[in-house]
Protein backbone atom coordinates (compact mmCIF):
# COMPACT_ATOMS: atom_id res chain seq x y z
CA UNK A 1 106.41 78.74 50.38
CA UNK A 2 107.93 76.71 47.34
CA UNK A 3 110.94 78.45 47.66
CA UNK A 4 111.45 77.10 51.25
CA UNK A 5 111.24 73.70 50.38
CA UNK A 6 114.58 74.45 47.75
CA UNK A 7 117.35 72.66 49.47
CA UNK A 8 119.91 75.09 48.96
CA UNK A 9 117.70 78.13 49.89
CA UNK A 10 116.67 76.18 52.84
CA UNK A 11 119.47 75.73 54.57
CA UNK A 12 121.40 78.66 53.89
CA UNK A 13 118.43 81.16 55.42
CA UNK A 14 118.17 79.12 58.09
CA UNK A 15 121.90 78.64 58.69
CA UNK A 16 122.19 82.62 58.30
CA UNK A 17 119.87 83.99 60.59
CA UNK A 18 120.01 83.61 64.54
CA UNK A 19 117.25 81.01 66.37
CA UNK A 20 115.75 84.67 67.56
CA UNK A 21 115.36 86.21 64.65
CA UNK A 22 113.51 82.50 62.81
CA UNK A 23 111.48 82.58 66.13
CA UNK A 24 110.58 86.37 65.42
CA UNK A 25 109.90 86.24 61.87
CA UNK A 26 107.46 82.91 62.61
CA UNK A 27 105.96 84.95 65.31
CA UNK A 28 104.40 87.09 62.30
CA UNK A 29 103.03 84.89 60.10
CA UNK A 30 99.59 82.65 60.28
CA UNK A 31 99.80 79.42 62.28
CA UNK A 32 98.96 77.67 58.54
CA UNK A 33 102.73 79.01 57.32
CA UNK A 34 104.51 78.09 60.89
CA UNK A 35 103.00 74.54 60.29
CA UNK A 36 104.10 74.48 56.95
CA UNK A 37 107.86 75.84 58.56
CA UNK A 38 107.64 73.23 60.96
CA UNK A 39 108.09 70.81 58.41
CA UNK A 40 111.08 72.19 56.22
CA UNK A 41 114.38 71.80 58.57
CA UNK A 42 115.00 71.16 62.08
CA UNK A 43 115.56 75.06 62.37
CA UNK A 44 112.71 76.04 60.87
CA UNK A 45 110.85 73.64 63.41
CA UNK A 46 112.72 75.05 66.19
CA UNK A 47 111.43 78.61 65.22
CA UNK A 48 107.92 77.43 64.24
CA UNK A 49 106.98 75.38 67.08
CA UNK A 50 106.95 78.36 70.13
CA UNK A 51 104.36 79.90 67.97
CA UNK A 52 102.16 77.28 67.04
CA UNK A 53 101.77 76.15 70.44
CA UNK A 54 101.58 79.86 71.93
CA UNK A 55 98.37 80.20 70.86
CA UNK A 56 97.14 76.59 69.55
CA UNK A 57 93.89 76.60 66.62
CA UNK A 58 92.18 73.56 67.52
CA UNK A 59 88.50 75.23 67.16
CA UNK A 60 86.94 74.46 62.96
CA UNK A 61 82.87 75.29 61.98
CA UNK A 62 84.03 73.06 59.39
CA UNK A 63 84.79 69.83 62.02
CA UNK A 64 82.44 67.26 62.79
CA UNK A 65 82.55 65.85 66.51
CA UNK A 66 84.39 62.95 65.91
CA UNK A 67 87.59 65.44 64.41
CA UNK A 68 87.07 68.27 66.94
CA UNK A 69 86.96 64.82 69.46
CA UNK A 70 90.53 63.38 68.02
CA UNK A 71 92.23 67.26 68.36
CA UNK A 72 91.06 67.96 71.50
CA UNK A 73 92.22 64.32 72.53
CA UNK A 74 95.51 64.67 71.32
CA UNK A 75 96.17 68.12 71.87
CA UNK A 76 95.40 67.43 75.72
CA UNK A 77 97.44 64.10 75.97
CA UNK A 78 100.62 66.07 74.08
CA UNK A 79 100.25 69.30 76.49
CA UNK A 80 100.59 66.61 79.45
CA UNK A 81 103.22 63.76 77.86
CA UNK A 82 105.74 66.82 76.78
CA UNK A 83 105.80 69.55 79.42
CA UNK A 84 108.45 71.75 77.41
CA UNK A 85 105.06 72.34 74.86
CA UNK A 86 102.92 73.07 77.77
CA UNK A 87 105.10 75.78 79.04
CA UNK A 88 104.78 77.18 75.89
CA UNK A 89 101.09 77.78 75.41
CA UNK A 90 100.22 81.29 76.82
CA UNK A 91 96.73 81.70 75.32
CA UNK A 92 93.97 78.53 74.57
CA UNK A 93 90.71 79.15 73.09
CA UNK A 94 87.89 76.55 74.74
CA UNK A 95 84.03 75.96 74.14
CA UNK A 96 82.55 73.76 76.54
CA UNK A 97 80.73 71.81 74.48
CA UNK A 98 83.69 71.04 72.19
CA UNK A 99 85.63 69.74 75.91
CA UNK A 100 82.24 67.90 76.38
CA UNK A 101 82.18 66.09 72.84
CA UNK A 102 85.75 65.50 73.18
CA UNK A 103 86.03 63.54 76.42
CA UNK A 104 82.48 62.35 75.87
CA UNK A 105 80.83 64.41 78.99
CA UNK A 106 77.13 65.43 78.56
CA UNK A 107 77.06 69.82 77.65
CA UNK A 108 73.48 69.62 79.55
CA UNK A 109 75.13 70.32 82.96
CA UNK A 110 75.16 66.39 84.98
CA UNK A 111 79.03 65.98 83.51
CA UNK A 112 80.04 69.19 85.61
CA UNK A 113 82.53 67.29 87.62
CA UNK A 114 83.98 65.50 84.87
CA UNK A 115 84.25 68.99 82.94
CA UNK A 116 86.22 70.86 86.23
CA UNK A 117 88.56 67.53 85.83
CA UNK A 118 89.04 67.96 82.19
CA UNK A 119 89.87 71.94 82.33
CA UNK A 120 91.85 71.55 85.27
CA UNK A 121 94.28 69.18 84.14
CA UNK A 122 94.54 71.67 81.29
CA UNK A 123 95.19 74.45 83.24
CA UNK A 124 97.94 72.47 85.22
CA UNK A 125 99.44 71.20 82.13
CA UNK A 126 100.25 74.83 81.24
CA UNK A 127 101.65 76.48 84.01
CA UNK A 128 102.69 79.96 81.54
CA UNK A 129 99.16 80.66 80.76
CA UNK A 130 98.02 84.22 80.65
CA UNK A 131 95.01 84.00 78.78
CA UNK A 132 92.13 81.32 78.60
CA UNK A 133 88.94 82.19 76.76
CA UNK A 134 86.16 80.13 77.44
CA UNK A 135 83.54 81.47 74.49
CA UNK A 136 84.12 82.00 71.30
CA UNK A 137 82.15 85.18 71.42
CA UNK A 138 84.25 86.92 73.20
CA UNK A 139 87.51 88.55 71.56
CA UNK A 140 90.23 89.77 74.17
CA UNK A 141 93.64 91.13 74.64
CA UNK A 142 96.46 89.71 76.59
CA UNK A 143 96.64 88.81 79.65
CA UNK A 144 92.59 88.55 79.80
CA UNK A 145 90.85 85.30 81.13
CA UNK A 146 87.61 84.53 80.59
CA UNK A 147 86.24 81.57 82.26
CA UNK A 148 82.52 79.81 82.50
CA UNK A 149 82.09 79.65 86.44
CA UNK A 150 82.55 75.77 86.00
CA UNK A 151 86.32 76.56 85.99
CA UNK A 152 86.56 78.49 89.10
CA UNK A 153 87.04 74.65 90.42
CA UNK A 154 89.82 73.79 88.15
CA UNK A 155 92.02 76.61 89.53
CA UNK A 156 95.40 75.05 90.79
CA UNK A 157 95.33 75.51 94.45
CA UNK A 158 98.62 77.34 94.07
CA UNK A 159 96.64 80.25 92.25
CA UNK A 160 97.30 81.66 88.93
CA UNK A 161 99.12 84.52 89.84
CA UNK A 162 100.08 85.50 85.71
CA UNK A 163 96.45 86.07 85.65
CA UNK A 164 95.71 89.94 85.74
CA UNK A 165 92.30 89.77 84.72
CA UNK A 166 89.13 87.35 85.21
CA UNK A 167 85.82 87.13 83.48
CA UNK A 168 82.91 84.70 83.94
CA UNK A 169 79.23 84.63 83.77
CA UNK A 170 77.02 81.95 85.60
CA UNK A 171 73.10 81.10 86.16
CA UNK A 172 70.78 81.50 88.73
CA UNK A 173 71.99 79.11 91.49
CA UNK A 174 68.27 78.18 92.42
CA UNK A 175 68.52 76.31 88.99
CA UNK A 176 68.25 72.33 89.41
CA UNK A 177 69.80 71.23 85.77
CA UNK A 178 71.38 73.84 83.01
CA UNK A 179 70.08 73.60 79.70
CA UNK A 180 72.62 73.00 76.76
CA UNK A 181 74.48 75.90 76.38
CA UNK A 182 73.99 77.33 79.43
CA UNK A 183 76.48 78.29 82.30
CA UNK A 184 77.41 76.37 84.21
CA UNK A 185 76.58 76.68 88.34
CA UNK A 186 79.34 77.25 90.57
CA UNK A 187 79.60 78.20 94.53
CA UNK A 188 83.10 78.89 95.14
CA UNK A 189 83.71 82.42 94.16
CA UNK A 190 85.59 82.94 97.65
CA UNK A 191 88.53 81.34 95.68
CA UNK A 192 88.61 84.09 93.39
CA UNK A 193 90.81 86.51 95.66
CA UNK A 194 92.58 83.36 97.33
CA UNK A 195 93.69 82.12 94.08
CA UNK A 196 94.07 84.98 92.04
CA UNK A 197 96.20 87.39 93.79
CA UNK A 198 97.04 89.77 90.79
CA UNK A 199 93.48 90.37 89.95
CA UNK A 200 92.99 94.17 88.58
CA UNK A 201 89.60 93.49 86.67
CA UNK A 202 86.79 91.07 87.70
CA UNK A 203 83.87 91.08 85.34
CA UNK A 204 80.57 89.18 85.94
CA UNK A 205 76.80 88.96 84.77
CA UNK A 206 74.01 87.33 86.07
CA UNK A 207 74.92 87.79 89.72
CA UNK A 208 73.30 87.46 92.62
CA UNK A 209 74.17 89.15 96.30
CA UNK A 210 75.56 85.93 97.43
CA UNK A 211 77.66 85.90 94.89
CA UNK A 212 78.82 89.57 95.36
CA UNK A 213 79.30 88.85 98.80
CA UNK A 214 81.73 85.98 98.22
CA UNK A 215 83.63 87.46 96.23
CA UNK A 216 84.44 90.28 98.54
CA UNK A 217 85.50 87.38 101.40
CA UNK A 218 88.62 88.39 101.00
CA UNK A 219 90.54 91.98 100.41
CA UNK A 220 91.13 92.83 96.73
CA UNK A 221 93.83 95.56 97.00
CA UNK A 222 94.91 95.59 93.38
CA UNK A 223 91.57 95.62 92.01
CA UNK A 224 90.46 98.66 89.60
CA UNK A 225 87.90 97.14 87.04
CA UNK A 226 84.48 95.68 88.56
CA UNK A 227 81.92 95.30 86.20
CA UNK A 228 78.38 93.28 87.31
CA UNK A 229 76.24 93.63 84.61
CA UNK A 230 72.83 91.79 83.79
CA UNK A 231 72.28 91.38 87.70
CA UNK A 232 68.44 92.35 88.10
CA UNK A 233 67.99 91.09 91.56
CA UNK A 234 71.56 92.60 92.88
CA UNK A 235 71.21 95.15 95.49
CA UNK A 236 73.39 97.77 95.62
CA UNK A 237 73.50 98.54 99.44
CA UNK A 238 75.28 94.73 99.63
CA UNK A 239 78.06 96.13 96.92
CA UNK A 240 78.02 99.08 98.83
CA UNK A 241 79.14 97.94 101.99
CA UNK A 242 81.46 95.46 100.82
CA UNK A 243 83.34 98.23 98.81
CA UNK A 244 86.08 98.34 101.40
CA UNK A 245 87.44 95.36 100.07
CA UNK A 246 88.24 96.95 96.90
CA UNK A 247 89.54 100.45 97.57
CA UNK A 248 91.38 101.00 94.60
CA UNK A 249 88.49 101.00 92.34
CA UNK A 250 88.76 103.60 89.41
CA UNK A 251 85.99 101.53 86.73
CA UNK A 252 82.38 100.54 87.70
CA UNK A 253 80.14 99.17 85.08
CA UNK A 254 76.75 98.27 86.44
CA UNK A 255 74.97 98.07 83.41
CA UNK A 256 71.44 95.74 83.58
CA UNK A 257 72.46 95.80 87.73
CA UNK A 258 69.66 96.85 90.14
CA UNK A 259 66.79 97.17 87.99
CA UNK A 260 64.07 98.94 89.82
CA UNK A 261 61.44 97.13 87.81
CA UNK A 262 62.05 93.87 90.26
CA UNK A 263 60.93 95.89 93.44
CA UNK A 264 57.67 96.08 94.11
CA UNK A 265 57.95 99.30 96.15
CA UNK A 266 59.71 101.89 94.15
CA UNK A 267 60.08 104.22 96.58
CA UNK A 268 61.66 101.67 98.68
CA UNK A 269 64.19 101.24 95.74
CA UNK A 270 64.73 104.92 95.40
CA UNK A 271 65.58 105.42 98.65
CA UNK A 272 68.20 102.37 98.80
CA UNK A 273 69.47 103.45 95.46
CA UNK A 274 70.67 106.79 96.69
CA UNK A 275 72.32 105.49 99.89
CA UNK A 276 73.94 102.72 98.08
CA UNK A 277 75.59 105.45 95.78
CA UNK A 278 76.41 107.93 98.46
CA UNK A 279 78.23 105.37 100.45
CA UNK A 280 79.88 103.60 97.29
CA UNK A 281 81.15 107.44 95.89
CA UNK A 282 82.27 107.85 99.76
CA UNK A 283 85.05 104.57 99.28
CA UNK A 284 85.29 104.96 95.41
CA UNK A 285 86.78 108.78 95.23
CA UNK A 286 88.97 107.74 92.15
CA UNK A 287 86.31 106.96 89.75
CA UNK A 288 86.60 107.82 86.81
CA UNK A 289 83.99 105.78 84.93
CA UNK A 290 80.69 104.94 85.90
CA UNK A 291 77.90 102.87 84.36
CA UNK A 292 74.13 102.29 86.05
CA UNK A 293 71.74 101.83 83.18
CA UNK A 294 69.02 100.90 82.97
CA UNK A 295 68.12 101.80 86.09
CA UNK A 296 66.97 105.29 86.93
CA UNK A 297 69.89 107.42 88.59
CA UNK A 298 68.49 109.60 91.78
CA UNK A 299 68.36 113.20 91.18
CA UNK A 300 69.85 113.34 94.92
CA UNK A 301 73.07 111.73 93.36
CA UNK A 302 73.99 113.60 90.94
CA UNK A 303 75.93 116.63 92.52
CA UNK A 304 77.89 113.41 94.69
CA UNK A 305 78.50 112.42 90.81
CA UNK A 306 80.18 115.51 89.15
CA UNK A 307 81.79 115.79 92.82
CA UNK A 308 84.49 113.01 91.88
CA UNK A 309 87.68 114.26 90.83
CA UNK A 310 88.93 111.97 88.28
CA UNK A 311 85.03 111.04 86.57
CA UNK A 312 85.45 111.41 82.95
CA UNK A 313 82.77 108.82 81.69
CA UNK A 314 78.96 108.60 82.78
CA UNK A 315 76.45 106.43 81.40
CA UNK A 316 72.95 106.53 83.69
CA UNK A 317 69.63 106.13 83.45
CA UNK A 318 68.59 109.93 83.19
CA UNK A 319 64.32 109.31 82.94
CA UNK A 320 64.27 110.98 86.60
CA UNK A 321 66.59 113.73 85.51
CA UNK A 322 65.68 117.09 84.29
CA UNK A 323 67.52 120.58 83.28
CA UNK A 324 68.65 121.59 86.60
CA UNK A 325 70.65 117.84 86.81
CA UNK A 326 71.78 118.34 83.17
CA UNK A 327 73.50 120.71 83.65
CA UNK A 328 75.04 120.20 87.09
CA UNK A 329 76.52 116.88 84.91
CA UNK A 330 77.93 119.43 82.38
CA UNK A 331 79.71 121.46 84.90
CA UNK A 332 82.68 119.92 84.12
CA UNK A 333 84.44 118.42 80.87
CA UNK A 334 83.66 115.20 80.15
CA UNK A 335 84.70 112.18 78.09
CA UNK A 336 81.67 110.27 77.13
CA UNK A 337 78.28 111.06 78.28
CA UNK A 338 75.85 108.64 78.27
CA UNK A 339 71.77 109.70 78.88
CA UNK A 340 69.11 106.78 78.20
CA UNK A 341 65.84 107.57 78.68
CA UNK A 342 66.07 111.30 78.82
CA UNK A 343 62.73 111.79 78.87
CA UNK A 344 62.24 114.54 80.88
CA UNK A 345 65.37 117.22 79.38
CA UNK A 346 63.97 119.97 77.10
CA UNK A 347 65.78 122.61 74.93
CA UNK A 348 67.71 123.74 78.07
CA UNK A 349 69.68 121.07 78.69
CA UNK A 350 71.04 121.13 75.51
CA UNK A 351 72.21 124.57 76.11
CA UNK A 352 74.80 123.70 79.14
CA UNK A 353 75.70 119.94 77.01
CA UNK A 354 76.19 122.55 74.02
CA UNK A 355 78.76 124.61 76.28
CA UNK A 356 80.83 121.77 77.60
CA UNK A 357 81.06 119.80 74.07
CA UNK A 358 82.42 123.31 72.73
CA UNK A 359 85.69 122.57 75.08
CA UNK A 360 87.21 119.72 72.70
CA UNK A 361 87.01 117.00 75.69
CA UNK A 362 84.01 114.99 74.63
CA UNK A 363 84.32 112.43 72.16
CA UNK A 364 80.92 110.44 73.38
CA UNK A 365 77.93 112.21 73.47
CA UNK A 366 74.84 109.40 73.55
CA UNK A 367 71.34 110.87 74.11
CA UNK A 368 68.28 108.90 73.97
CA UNK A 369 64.63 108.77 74.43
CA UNK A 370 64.51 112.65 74.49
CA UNK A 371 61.29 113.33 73.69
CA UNK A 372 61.05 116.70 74.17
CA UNK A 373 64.22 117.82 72.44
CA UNK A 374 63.17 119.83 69.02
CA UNK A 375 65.17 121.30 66.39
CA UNK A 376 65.99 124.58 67.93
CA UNK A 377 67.68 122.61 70.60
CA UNK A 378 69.84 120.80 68.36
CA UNK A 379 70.79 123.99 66.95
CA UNK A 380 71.76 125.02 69.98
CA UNK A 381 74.11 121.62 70.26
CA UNK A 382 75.05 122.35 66.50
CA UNK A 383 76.66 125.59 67.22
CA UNK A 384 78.37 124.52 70.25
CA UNK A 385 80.35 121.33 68.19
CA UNK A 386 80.96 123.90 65.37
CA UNK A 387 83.34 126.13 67.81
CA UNK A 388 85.54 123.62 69.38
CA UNK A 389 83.79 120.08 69.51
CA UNK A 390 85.94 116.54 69.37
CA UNK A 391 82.93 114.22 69.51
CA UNK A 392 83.05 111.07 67.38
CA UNK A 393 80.47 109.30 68.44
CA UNK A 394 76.70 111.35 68.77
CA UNK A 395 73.50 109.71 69.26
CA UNK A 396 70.16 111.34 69.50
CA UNK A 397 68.39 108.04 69.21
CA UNK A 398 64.03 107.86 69.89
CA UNK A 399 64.58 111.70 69.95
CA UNK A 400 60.96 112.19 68.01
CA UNK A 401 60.65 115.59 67.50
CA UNK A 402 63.46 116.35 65.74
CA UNK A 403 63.31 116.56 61.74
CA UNK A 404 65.23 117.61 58.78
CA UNK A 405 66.22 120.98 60.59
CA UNK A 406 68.36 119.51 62.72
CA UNK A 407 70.58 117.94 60.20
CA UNK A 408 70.58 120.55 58.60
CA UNK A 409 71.66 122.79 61.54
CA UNK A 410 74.60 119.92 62.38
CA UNK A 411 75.81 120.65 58.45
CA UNK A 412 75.53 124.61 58.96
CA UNK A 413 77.18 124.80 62.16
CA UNK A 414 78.81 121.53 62.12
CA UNK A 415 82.39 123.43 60.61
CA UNK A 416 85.45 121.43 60.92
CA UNK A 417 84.08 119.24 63.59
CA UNK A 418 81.50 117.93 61.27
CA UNK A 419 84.27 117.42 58.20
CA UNK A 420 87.09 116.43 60.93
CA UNK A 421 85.62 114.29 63.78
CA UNK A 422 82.10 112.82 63.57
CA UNK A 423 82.69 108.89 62.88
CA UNK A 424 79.17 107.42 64.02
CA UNK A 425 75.82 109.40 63.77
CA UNK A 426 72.59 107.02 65.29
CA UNK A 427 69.55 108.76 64.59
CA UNK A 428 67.54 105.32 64.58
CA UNK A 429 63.67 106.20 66.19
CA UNK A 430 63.95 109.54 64.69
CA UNK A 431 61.35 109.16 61.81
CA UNK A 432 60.55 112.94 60.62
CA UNK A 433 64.70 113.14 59.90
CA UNK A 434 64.23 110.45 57.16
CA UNK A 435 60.80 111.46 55.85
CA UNK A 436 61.73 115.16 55.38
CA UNK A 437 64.24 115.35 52.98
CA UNK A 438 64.02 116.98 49.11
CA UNK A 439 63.88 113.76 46.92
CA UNK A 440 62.45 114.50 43.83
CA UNK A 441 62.80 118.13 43.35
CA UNK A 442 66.55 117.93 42.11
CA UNK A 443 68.01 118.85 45.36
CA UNK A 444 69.76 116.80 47.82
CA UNK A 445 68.70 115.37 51.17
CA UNK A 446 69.48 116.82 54.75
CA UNK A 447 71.25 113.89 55.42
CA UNK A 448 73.23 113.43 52.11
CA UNK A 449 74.86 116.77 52.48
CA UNK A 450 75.81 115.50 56.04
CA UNK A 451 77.16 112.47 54.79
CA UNK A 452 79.24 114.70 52.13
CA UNK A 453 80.63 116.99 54.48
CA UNK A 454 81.42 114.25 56.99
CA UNK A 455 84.41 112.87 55.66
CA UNK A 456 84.93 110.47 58.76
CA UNK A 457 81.57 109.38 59.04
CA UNK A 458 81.96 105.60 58.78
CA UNK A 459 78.65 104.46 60.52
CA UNK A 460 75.16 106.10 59.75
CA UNK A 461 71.69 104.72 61.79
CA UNK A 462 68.34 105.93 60.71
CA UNK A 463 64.91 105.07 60.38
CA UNK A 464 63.06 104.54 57.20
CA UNK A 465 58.96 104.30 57.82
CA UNK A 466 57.77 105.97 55.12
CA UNK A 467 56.52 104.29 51.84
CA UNK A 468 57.06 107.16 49.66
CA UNK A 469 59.44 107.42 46.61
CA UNK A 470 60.79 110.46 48.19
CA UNK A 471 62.21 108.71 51.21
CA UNK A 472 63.39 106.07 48.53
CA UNK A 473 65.33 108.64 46.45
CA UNK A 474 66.89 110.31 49.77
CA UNK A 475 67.96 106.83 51.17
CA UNK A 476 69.27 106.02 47.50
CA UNK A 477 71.18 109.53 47.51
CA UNK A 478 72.36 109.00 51.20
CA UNK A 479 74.00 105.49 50.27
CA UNK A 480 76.02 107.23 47.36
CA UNK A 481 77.25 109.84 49.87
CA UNK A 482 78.42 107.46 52.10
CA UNK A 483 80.02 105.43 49.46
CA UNK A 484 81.63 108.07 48.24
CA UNK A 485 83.24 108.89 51.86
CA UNK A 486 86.64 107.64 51.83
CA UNK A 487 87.92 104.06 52.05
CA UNK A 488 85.63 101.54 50.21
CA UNK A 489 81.72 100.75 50.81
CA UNK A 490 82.49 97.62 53.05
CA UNK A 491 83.33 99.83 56.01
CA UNK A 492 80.36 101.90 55.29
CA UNK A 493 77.06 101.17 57.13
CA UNK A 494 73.75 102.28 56.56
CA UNK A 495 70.90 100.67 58.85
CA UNK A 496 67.17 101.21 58.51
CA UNK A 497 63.95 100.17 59.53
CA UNK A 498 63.24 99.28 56.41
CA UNK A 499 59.20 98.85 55.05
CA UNK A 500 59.86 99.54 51.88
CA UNK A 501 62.12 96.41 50.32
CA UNK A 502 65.02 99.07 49.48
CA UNK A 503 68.27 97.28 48.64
């Protein structure tokens, strides 16, 4: 940077290089350079100022009110005096409660008016905007917009039609005032598919069937991505008959959705469960991913599942399930399977899951709660990954029964898909895997040969109950296998239940 402030250097780089190629090379560098740029030459600000204002920083931990106040302040009265910046701005990071300590509104829910005012005349003071992230928690790609439902009333009532995709989450609309940090409450999801014509993924949580309802006012033709997740009191026969307004859906995530614990009549809740399904696999026949956790899938479903062509993901609550469903769910190749709660599969299942991981096209296998699962059935699994298997990601999570034998049978018959693939192992809720190793007879653990021989492992879960030194030697042994895995311990993870005050 102290070479750019040398006269001669400055001017003859600058006077050298096209406007594109300045506006390109500030286009890779941190917004702390391109304000540093912006102050060297008129060229250099010319290059500098497209990216700075693509993608303004105006969020600091480090700000008090009053400073967070004076940028928010100034950034909003410059985006509205100049509208050349404004068309530049393409992506704005926003927290609520940094608008509400800005313009002075109160974050506890009574300023929502003033708040829709405030965001609006953002929104209209950059008509290029593609993406708008409302939370700080959330990280997203381009052309992603995730709003707090207050802003559903600052759309321009000529629509956003950049916007591609739209996020939001909201409270219970039976709530009189919204405590700080809350969502705000908002009735006007009917202007979702007016105003967003281009909309190809709608995600929500915390919805209700009024809400579901409105949002399907209208047709959604381009829509392929619905996700309504943490929705307890949703009912799935009111998605289900409203899914004619979305044809073209290919992605359903209802994770937390339809939770049969809210119903007082479970067989009630069975029975509108499976004709909710039938009829939304009926409209749906392009799936190809499908979440409903953790509600209990129907056994009656399940052959409709593995029916759909394109399916290559499944996550479902399998506690209802048993062998014969496991393996009609295995008859074909899948991506990612996803079982929670598989309390009721035995040995057998792991037989046909054994088969179809064998074919190289899983690369998500996620198995929990299997209580009756032992060590020969792992075996079985072990054998089956050996000869062909892809996955990265395995989980046999609360999966009691199994012990030391079973890592040991994943490091026999493990082979190249052991050295090659596996990047995540989660045997957390497992406790006789960490309490059976060999610590303190000169030989290594189960699990610290696994972690030798998997040179991709990256992420190891397990349970440490025991107050032993041998569990203290294994865990001691498995951390130096890790370690000693490739790339450098900071990528490396090793998480325990830990009783014992181990580093």
């Amino acid at each position: 940077m102290d070479d750019l402030h040398n006269r001669p250097f400055k001017r003859s780089l600058a006077a050298s290089l096209p406007p594109e190629i300045l506006v390109r090379i500030c286009s890779q560098l941190p917004p702390i350079t391109c304000h540093s740029l912006a102050l060297v030459s008129r060229s250099w600000n010319f290059a500098a100022t497209p990216t700075l204002y693509k993608s303004p920083t105006i969020i600091s931990e480090t700000w008090g009110a009053a400073v967070k106040a004076a940028k928010w302040t100034s950034l909003r009265q410059t985006l509205i005096s100049n509208p050349e910046l404004g068309r530049m701005v393409a992506r704005l990071d926003i927290r609520e409660r940094e608008i509400c300590e800005a313009f002075g509104l109160s974050s506890d829910g009574s300023s929502h008016e003033e708040f829709v005012a405030v965001a609006s005349s953002i929104l209209n003071a950059t008509p290029r905007l593609v993406e708008l992230n409302f939370d700080i928690i959330y990280r997203v790609s381009l052309r992603f917009i995730c709003w707090r439902s207050a802003v559903l009333l600052s759309i321009p009532e000529t629509g956003l039609p950049r916007i591609s995709r739209f996020s939001v989450t909201i409270a219970s609309r039976r709530v009189a005032t919204v405590p700080t940090g809350s969502y705000h409450i908002c009735e006007h999801w009917e202007r979702v598919p007016l105003l967003l014509p281009s909309l190809e993924s709608l995600a929500t949580a915390r919805c209700d069937n009024d809400c579901v309802r409105s949002m399907f006012s209208r047709p959604l033709p381009k829509l392929t991505n619905l996700e309504i997740v943490d929705s307890a009191s949703l009912r799935l026969n009111v998605l289900a008959d409203l899914a004619h307004m979305a044809p073209n859906v290919t992605r359903l995530n209802l994770l937390g959705a339809a939770y049969a614990g809210r119903w007082a009549d479970q067989k009630e809740y069975f029975t509108m469960l499976e004709e909710a399904i039938i009829k939304m696999f009926d409209v749906w026949k392009g799936l190809k991913l499908f979440y409903l956790t953790p509600s209990a899938f129907p056994p009656a479903c399940v052959e409709a599942l593995t029916s759909l062509q394109h399916i290559h993901t499944i996550a479902i609550g399998a506690e209802s399930l048993g062998d014969p469903e496991i393996r009609l769910l295995c008859s074909r190749p899948l991506k990612a399977l996803y079982l929670h709660r598989a309390s009721r599969i035995t040995d057998e299942s792991l037989k046909w899951v054994s088969d179809m991981v064998s074919l190289g096209d899983t690369e998500v296998l996620w198995i929990g709660g299997a209580h009756q699962l032992s060590d020969v059935g792992i075996e079985s699994l072990a054998q089956g990954l050996g000869k062909g298997g892809r996955v990265r990601i395995l989980c046999l999570e609360s999966c009691l029964s199994l012990t030391g034998r079973s890592v040991r049978a994943l490091v026999t018959h493990g082979g190249s898909w052991l050295s090659n693939h596996l990047e995540l192992l989660d045997l957390s809720g497992c406790p006789e895997i960490a309490e059976s190793g060999d610590g303190g007879t000169g030989k290594t653990s189960p699990l610290a040969d696994l972690c030798s021989a998997a040179r991709n492992l990256r992420r190891l879960e397990i349970m440490v109950v025991s107050d032993s030194e041998v569990a203290a030697h294994d865990f001691g042994e498995i951390r130096a296998a890790l370690a000693n895995n490739g790339g450098s311990a900071s990528f490396v993870t090793v998480e325990a239940v830990n009783h014992m005050g181990l580093p």
